[in-house]
N, C-alpha and C. Protein backbone atom coordinates (compact mmCIF):
# COMPACT_ATOMS: atom_id res chain seq x y z
N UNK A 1 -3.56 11.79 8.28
CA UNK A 1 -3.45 10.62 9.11
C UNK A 1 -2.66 10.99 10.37
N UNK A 2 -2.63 10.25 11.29
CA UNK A 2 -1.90 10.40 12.49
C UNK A 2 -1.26 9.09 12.83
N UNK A 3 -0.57 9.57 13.91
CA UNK A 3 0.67 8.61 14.29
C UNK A 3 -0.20 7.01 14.59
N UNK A 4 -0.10 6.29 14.12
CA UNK A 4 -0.03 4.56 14.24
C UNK A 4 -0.80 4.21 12.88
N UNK A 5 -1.20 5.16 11.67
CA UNK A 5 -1.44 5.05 10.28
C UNK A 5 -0.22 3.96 9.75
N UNK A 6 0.92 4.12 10.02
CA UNK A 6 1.85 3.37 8.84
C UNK A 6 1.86 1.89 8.94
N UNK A 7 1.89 1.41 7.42
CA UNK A 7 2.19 0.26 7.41
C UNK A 7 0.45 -0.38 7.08
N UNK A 8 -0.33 0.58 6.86
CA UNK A 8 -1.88 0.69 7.18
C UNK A 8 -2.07 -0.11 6.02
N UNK A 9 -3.02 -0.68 5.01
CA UNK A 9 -2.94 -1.03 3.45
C UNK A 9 -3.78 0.02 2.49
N UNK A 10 -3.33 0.07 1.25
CA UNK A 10 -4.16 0.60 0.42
C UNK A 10 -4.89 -0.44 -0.42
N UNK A 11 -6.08 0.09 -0.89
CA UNK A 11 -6.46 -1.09 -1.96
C UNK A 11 -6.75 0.02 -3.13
N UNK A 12 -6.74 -1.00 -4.09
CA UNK A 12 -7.93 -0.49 -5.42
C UNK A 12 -8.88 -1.42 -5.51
N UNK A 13 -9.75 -1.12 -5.29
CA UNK A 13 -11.77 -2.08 -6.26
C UNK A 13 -12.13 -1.91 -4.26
N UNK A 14 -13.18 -2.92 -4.75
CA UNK A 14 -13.80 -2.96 -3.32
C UNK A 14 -14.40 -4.50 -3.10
N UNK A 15 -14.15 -5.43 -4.09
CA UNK A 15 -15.07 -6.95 -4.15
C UNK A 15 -13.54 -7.99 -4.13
N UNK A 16 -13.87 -8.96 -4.53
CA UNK A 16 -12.93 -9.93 -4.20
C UNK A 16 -11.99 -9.50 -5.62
N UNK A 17 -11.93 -8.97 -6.44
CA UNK A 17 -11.20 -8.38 -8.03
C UNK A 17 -10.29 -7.81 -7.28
N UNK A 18 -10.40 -6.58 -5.93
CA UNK A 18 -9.70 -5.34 -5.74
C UNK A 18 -8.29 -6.33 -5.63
N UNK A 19 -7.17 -5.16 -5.21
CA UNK A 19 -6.17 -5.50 -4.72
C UNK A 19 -5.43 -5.01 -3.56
N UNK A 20 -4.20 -4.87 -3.03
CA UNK A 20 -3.43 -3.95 -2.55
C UNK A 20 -2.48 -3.51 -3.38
N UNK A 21 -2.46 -1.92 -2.90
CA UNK A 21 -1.36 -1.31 -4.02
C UNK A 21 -0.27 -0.89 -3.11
N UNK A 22 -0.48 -0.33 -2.14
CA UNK A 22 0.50 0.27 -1.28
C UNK A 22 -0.10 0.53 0.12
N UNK A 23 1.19 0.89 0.78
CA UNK A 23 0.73 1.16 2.45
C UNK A 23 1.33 2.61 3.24
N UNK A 24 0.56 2.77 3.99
CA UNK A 24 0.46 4.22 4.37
C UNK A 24 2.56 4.14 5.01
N UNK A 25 3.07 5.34 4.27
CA UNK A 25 4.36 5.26 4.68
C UNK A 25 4.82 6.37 5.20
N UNK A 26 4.58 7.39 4.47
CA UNK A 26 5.21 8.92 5.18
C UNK A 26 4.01 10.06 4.86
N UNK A 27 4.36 11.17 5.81
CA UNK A 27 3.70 12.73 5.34
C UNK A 27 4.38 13.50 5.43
N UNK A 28 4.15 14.72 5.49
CA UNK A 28 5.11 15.62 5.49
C UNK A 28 4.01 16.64 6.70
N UNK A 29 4.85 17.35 7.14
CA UNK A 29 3.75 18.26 8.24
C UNK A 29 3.05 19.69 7.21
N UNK A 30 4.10 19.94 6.16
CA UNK A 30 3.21 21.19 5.72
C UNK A 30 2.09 20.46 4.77
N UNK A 31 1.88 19.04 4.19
CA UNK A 31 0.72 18.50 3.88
C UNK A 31 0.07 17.58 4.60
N UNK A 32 -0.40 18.18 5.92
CA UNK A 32 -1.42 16.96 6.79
C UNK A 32 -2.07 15.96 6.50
N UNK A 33 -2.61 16.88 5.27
CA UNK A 33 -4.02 15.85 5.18
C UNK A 33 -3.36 15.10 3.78
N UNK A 34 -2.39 14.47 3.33
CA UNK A 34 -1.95 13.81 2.33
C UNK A 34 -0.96 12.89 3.00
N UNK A 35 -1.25 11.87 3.08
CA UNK A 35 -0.47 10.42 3.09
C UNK A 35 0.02 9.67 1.81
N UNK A 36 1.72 9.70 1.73
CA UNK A 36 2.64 8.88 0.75
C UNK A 36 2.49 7.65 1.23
N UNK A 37 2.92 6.66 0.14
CA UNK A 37 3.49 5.26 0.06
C UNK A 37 3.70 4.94 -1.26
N UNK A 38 4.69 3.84 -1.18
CA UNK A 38 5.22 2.97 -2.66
C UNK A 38 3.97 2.36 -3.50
N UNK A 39 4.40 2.65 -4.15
CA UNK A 39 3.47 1.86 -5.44
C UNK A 39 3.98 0.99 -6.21
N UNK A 40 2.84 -0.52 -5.58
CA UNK A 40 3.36 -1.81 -5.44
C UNK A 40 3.11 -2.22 -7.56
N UNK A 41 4.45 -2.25 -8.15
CA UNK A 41 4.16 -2.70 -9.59
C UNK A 41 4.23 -4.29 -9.58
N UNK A 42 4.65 -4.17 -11.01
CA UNK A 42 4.66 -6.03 -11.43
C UNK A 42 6.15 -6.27 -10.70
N UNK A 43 7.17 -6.07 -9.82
CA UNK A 43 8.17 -6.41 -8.99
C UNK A 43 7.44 -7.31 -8.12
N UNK A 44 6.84 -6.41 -7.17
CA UNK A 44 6.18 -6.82 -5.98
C UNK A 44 5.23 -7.48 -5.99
N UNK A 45 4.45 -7.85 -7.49
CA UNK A 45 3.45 -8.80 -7.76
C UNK A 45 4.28 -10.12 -7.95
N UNK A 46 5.27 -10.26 -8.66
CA UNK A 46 6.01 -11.46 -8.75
C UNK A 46 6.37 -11.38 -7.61
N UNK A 47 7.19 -11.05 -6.33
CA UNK A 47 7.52 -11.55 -5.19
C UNK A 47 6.22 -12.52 -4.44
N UNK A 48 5.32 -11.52 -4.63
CA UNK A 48 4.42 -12.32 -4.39
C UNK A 48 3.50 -13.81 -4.63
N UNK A 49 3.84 -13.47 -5.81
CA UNK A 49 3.03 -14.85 -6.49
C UNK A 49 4.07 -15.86 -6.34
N UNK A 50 5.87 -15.69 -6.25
CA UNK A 50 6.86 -16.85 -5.75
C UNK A 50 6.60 -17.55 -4.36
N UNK A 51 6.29 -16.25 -3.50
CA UNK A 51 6.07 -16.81 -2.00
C UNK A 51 4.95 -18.14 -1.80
N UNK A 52 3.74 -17.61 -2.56
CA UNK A 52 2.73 -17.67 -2.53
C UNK A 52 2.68 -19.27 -2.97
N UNK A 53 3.40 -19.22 -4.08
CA UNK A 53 3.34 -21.29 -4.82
C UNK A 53 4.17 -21.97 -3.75
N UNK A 54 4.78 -21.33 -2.94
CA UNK A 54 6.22 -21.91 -2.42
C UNK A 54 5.33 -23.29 -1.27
C-alpha cells in the first residue's frame, strides 16, 4: 500500500452478511507489500452495537 491507505476498511464476506474487521494501520518498509491493522473482536462489536441503539 502507499501513503493515504490508512484508516482504509477491511471486510470479511462480500454480500450484506460481510462485515468490517479492521483498517489499514501500519507497514513496515522491509515488508511493502504487507499491510497491518487491529483486529476488531467482540470489544469493538459491543462498542458498537451501544452507539448504535443510542
Amino acid at each position: 500500500m502507499t501513503g493515504g491507505s490508512s484508516g482504509g476498511p477491511w471486510f470479511i464476506g462480500s454480500s450484506s452478511t460481510g462485515y468490517q474487521n479492521s483498517v489499514n494501520s501500519y507497514g513496515y518498509g522491509s515488508k511493502s507489500t504487507t499491510m497491518y491493522g487491529p483486529y476488531w473482536g467482540s470489544v469493538i462489536q459491543q462498542a458498537y452495537s451501544t452507539a448504535a441503539a443510542s
